[in-house]
Protein backbone atom coordinates (compact mmCIF):
# COMPACT_ATOMS: atom_id res chain seq x y z
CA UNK A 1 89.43 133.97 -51.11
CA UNK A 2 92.96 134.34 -51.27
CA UNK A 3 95.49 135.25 -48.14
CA UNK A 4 95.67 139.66 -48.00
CA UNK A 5 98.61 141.08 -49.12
CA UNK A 6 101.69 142.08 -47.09
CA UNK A 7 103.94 144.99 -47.70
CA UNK A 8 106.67 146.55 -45.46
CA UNK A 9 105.60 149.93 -45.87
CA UNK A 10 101.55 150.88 -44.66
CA UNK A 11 100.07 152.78 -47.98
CA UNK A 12 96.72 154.05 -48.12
CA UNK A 13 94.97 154.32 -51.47
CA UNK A 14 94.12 156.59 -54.08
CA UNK A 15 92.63 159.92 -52.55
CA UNK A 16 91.58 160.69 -56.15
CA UNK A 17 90.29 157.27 -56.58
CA UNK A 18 88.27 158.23 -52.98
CA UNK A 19 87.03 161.70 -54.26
CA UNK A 20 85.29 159.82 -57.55
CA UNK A 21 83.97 156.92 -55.44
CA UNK A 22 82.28 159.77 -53.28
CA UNK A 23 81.40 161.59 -56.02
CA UNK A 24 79.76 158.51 -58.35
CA UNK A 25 77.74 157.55 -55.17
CA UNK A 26 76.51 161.23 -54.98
CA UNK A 27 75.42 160.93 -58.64
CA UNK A 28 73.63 157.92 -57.64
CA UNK A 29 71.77 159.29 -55.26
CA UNK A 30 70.39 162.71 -56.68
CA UNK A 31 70.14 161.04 -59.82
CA UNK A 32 67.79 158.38 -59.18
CA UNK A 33 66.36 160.18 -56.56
CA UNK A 34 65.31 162.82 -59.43
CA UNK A 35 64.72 160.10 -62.10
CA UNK A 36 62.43 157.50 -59.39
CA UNK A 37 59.44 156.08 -61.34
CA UNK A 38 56.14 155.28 -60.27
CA UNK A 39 55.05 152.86 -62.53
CA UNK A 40 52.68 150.31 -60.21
CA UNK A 41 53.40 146.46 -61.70
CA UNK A 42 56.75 146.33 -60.49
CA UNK A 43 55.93 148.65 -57.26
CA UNK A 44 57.49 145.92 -54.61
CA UNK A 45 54.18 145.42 -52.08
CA UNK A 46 52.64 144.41 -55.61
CA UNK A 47 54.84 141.83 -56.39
CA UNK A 48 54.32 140.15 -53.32
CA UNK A 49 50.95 140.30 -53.10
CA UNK A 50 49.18 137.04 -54.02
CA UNK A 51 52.58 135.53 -54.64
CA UNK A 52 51.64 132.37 -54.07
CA UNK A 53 48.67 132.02 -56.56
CA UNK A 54 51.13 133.68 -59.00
CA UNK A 55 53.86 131.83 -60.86
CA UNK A 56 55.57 135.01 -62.33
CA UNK A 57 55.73 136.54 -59.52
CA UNK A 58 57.52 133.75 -57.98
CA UNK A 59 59.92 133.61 -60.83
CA UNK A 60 60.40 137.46 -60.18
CA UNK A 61 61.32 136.70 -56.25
CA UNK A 62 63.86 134.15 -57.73
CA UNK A 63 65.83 137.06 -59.47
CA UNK A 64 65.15 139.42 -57.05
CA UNK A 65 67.15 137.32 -54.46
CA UNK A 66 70.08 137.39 -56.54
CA UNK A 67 70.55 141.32 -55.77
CA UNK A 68 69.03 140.90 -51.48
CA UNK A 69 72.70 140.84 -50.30
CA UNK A 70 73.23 144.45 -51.74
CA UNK A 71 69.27 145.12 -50.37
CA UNK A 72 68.43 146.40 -53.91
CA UNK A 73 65.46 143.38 -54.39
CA UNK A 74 65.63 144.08 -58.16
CA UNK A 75 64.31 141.96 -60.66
CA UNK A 76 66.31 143.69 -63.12
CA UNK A 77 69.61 144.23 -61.10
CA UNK A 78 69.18 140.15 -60.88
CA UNK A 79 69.19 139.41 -63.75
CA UNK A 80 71.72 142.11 -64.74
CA UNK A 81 74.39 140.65 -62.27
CA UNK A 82 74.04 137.28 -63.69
CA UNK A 83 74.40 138.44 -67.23
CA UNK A 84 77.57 140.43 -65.94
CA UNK A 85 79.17 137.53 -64.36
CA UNK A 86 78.79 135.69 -67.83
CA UNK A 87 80.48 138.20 -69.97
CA UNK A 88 83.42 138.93 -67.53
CA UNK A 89 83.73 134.77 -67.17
CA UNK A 90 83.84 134.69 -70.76
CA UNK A 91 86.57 137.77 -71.04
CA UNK A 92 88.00 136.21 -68.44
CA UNK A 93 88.49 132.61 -70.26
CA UNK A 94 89.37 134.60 -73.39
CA UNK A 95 91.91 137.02 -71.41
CA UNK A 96 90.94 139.76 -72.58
CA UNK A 97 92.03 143.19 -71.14
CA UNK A 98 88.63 144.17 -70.24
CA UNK A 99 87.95 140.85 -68.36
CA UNK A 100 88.94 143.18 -65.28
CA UNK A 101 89.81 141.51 -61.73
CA UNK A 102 89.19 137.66 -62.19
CA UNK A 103 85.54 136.44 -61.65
CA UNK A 104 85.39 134.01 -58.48
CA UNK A 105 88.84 135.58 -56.91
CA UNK A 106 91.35 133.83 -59.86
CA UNK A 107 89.09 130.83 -60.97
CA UNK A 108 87.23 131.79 -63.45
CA UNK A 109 86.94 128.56 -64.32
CA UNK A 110 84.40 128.08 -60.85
CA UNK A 111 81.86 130.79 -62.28
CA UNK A 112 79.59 128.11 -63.93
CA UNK A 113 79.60 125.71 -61.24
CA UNK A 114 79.42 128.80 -58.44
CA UNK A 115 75.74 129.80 -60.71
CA UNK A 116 74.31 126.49 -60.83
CA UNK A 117 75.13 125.77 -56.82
CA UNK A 118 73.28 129.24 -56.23
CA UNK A 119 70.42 128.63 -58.76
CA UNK A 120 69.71 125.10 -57.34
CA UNK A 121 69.81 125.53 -53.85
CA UNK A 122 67.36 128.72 -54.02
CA UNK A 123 64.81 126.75 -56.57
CA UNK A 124 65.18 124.18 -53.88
CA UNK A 125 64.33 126.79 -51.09
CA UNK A 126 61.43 128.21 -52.78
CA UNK A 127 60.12 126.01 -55.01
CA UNK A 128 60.78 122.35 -53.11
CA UNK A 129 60.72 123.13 -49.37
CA UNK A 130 58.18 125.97 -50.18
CA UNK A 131 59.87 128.58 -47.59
CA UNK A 132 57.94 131.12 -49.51
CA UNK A 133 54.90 129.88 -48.11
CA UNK A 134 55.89 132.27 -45.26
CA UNK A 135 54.04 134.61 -47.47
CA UNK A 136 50.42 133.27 -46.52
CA UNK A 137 50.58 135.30 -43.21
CA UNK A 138 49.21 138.42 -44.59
CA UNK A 139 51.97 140.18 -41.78
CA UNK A 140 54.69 138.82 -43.45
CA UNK A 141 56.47 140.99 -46.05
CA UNK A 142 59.84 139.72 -46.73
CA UNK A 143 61.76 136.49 -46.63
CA UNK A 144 65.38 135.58 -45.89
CA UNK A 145 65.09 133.07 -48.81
CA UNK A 146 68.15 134.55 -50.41
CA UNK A 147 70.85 133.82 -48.29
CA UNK A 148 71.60 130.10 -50.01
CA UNK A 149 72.68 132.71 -53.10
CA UNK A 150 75.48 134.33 -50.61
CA UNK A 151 76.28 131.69 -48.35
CA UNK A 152 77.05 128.33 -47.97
CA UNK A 153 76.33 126.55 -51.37
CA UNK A 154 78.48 128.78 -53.19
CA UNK A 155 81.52 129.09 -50.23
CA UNK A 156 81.93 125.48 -50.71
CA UNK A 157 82.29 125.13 -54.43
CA UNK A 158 85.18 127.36 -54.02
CA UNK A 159 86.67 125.21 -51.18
CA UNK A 160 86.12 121.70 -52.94
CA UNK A 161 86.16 122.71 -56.92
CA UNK A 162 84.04 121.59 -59.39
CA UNK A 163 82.68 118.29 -57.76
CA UNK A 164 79.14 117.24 -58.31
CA UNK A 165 79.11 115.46 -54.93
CA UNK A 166 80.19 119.26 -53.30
CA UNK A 167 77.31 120.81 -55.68
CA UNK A 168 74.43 118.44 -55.00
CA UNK A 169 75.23 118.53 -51.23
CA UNK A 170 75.94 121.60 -50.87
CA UNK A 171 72.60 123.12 -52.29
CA UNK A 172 70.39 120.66 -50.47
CA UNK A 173 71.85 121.67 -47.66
CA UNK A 174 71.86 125.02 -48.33
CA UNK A 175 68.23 125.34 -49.72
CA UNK A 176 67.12 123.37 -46.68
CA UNK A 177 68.60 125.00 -43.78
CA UNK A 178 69.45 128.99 -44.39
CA UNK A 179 66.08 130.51 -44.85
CA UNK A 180 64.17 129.09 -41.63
CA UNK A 181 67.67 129.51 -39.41
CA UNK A 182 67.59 133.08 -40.23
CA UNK A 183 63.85 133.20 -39.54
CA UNK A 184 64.31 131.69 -36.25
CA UNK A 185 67.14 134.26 -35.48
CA UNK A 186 65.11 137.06 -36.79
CA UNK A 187 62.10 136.14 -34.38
CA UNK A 188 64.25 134.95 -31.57
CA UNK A 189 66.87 137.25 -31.21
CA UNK A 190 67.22 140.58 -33.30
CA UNK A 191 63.78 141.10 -33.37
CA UNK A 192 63.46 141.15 -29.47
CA UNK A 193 66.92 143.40 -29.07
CA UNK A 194 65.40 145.93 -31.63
CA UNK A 195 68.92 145.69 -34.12
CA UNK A 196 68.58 145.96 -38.02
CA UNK A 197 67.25 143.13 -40.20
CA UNK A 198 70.46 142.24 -41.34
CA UNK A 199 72.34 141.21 -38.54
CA UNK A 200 69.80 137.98 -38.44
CA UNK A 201 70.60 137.23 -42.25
CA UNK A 202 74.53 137.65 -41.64
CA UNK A 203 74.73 135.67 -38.44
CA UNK A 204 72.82 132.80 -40.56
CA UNK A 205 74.98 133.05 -43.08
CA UNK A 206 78.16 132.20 -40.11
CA UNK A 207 76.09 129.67 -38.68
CA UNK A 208 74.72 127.94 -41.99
CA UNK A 209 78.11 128.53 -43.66
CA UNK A 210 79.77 126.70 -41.27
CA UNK A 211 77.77 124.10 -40.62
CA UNK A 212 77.23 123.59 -44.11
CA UNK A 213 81.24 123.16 -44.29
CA UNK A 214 81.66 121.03 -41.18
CA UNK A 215 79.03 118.46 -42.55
CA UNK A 216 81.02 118.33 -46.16
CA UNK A 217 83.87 117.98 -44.52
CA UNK A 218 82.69 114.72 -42.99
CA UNK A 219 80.99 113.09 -45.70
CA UNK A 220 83.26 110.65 -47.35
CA UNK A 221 81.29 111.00 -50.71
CA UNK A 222 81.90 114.74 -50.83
CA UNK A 223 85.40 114.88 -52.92
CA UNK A 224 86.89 117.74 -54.13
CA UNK A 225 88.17 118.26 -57.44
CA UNK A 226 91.10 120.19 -59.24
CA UNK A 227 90.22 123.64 -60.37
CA UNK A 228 92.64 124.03 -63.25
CA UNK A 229 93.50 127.57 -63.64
CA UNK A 230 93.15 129.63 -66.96
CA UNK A 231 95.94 132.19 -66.33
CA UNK A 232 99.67 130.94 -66.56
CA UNK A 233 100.88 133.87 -65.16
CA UNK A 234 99.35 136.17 -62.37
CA UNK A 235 99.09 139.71 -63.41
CA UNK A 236 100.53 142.25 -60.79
CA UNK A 237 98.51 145.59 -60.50
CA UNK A 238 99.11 149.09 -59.08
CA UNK A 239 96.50 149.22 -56.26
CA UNK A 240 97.83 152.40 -55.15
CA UNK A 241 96.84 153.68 -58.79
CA UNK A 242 93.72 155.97 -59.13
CA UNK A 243 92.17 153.26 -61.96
CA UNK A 244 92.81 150.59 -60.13
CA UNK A 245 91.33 151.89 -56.74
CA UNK A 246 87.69 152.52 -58.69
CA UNK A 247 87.86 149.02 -60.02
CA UNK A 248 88.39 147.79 -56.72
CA UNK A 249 85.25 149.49 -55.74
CA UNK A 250 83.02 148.63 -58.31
CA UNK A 251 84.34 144.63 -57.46
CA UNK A 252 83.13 145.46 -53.83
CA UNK A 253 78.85 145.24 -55.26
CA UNK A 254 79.50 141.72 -56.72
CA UNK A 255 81.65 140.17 -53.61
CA UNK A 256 78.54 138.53 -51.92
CA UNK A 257 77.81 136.36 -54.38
CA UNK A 258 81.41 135.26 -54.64
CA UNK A 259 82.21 137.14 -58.39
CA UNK A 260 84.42 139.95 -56.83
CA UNK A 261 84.19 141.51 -60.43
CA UNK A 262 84.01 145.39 -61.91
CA UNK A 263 81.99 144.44 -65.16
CA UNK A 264 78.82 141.78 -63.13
CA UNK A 265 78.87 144.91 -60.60
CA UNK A 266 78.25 147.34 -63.86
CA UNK A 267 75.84 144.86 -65.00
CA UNK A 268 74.34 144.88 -61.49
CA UNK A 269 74.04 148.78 -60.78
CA UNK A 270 73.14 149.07 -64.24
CA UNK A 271 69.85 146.76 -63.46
CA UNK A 272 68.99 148.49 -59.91
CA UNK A 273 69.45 151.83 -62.06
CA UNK A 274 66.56 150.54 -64.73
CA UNK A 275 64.40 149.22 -62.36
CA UNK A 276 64.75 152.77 -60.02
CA UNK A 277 63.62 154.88 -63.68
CA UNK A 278 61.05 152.58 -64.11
CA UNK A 279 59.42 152.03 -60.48
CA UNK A 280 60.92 153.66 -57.47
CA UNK A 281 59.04 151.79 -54.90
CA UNK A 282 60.63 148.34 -56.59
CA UNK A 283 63.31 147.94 -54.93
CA UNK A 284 64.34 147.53 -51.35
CA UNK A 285 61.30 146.54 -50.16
CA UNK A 286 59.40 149.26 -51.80
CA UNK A 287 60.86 151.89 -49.25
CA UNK A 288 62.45 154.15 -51.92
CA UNK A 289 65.70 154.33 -50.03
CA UNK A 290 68.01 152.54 -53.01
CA UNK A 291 69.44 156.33 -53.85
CA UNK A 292 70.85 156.48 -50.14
CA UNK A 293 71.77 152.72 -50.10
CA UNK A 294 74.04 153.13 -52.81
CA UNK A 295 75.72 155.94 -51.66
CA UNK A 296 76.11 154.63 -48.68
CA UNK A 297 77.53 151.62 -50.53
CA UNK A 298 79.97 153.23 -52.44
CA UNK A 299 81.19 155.79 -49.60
CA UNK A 300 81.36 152.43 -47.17
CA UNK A 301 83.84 150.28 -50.08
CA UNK A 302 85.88 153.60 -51.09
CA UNK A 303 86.54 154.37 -47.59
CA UNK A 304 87.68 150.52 -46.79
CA UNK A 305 90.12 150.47 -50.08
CA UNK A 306 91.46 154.07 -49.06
CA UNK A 307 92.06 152.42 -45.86
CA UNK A 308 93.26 149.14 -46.43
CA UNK A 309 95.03 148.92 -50.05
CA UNK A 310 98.22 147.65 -48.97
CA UNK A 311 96.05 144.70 -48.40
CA UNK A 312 95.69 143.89 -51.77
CA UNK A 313 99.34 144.46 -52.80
CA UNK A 314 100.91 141.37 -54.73
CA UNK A 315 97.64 139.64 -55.08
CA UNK A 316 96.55 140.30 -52.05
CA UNK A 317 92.52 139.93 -51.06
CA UNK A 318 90.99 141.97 -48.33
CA UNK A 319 87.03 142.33 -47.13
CA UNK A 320 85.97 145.88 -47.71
CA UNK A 321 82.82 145.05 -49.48
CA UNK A 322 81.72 144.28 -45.57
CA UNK A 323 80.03 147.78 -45.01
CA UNK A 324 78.64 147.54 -48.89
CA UNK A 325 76.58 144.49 -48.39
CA UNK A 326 75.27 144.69 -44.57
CA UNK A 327 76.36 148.32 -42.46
CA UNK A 328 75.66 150.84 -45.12
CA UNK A 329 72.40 149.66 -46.19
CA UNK A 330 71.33 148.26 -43.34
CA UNK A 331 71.54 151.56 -41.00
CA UNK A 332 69.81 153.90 -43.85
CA UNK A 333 66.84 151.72 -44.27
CA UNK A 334 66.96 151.48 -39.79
CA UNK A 335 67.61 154.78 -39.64
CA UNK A 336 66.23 156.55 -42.83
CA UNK A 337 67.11 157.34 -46.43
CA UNK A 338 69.42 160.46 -45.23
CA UNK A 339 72.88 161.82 -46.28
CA UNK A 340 73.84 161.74 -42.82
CA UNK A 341 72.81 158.45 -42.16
CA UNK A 342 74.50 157.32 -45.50
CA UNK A 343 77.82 158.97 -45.20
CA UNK A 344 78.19 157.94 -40.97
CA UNK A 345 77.34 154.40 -41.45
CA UNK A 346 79.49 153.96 -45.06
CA UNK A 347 82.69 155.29 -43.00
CA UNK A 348 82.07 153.49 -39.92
CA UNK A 349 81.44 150.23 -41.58
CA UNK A 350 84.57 150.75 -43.85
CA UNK A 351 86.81 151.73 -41.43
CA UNK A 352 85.86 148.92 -39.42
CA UNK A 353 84.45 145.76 -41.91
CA UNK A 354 87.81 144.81 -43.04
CA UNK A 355 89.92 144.37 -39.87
CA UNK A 356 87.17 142.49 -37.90
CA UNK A 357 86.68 139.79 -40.82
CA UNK A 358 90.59 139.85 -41.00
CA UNK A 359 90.64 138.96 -37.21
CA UNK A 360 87.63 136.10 -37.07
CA UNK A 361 89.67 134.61 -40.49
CA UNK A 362 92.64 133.83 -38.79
CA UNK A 363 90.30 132.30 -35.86
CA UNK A 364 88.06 129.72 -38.78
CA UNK A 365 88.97 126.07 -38.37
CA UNK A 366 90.45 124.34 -41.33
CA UNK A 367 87.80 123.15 -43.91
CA UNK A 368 85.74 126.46 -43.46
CA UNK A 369 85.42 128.95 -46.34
CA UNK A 370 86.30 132.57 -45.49
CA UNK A 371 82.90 134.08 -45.92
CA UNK A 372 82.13 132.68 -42.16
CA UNK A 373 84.40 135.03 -40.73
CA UNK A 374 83.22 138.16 -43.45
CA UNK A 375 79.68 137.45 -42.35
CA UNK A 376 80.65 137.79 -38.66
CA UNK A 377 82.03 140.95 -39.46
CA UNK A 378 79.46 141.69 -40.95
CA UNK A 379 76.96 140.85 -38.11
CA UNK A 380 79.26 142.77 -35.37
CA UNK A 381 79.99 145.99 -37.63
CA UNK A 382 76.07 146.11 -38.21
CA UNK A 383 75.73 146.07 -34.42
CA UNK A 384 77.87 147.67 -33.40
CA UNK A 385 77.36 151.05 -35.92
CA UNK A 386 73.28 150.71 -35.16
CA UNK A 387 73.85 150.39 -31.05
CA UNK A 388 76.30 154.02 -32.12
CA UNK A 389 73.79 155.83 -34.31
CA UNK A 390 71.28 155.01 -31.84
CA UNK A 391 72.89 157.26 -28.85
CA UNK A 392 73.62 159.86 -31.07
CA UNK A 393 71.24 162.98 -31.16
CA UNK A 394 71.41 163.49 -34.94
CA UNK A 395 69.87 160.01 -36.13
């Protein structure tokens, strides 16, 4: 991800572009709240029941990982956000004005290699080294299979290009080594200290990621290759403009998976939405809370870009999607599917999200893709809002 912005003067963003953030994630959430399905197939303690005797449903889990970094565990929203990150690719190889901000932060020309890192190392996970097995304890309800999609595989395609040596390691790697570290965290540490789910994915996303890295690093067969831009010219945007600052948003739901772009995160909200009409209980883990998640979500980004838009001045990069992807989410499903819950957690984690990942960046050693230090951020934020909400009276 590229180096933030600097300006001389400190700017905060679009108020209006704040007010419709706020507003869109209210629609979300008495909108699908009214419109929640109850159709049974798709109901989410369904689809994991008898799993492993069941090929589709297997295939389902696959796509359903795509969307566990936003905690929406949609079938559809999977499938929706890889769809989107194939038409704004191609917009963006065409550019076209509606290819929006530049899939894979400006190298477009990454997306295909960025997909097929994420799609092998998670076939790898589940269908190779068999993590879902997991599923045969009957206690067992979810797996961390999905952080290969968000983490390591994917970070280092964008650090070495599009090398097949990066790609092949990379997702072995990956597929081998996230799910059971994040079990092992999950068991060893966050479950004993009562914090949300989350904070064990995240932290095995720093420790995977970086590990991951350090081992490339060393290989001597691991090469990395040009990435040959297909913009000339950079094109400067308004940030501080009201259009620009719900873009930015938007962007925020497709960060984890390294697209960082309006029309996959359409594509993506667009899925969770279907899948919500059509069975409530589908996604996040069949507790009916995706209405709250998302506003949480988009309260959590607009309240980061608000903050923190000088950041992205002359093609600047900054981490707001932090709270969107691990604080938000994470305290309403801890703490319930409330407006409180939503609103306190989205402006806590966007307030904060952005400066800590800022400050663990500038600590990463060299060779280390930035998502280490967003992940940390991530894992502290989470923390440190749950440990807050927890002494308070009204949660």
């Amino acid at each position: 991800m590229s180096e933030t912005g600097k300006t001389q003067e400190r700017r905060t963003g679009s108020a209006a572009g704040l007010t419709v953030c706020v507003a869109i994630g209210f629609v979300f959430y008495f909108g699908l709240t009214a419109l929640s399905g109850t159709n049974q197939t798709l109901d989410y303690n369904n689809l994991i029941d008898g799993i492993l005797d069941s090929f589709p449903k297997q295939i389902a889990w696959f796509f359903m990982n795509f969307t566990e970094a936003q905690f929406y565990a949609s079938v559809f929203a999977g499938i929706g956000l890889i769809l989107g990150g194939f038409v704004a690719w191609i917009l963006a190889l065409k550019n076209s004005k509606y290819a929006g901000f530049d899939i894979c932060y400006g190298s477009s020309t990454m997306f295909p290699w960025v997909l097929a890192s994420q799609v092998i190392s998670l076939a790898l996970a589940l269908f190779v080294f068999r993590y879902i097995e997991g599923f045969a304890d009957p206690q067992v309800t979810w797996l961390g299979t999905f952080i290969t999609v968000v983490g390591a595989p994917p970070a280092v395609m964008l650090l070495y290009g599009p090398s097949i040596s990066a790609l092949l390691t990379s997702s072995i790697l990956g597929g081998l080594i996230c799910a059971p570290t994040a079990i092992w965290i999950s068991n060893s540490i966050v479950g004993p200290l009562n914090l949300p789910g989350v904070v064990a994915n995240v932290s095995a996303m720093a420790v995977t990621g970086m590990i991951v890295c350090m081992v490339c690093k060393i290989l001597p067969f691991v090469k990395k290759a040009e990435v040959r831009p297909h913009r000339k010219d950079s094109v400067k945007e308004d940030v501080y403009s009201t259009s620009w600052f719900i873009r930015r948003v938007l962007a925020d739901f497709s960060e984890a998976p390294f697209y960082g772009n309006e029309i996959a995160s359409i594509f993506l909200l667009l899925g969770v939405v279907i899948n919500t009409i059509i069975c409530g209980t589908h996604g996040a883990y069949g507790s009916g809370a995706i209405p709250a998640i998302i506003l949480s979500q988009f309260v959590g980004g607009a309240v980061g870009v608000f903050l923190y838009a000088d950041k992205f001045a002359d093609g600047g990069w900054y981490a707001t999607y932090v709270p969107v992807v691990s604080v938000g989410p994470a305290c309403v499903l801890f703490f319930g599917a409330t407006i409180p819950a939503a609103l306190f957690a989205g402006v806590l984690g966007g307030i904060m999200g952005g400066p800590v990942a800022q400050y663990f960046s500038e600590k990463l050693p060299e060779g280390v893709h930035g998502t280490v230090a967003n992940v940390t951020s991530m894992t502290i934020c989470t923390a440190v809002t749950a440990i807050v909400m927890g002494v308070l009276p009204w949660f």
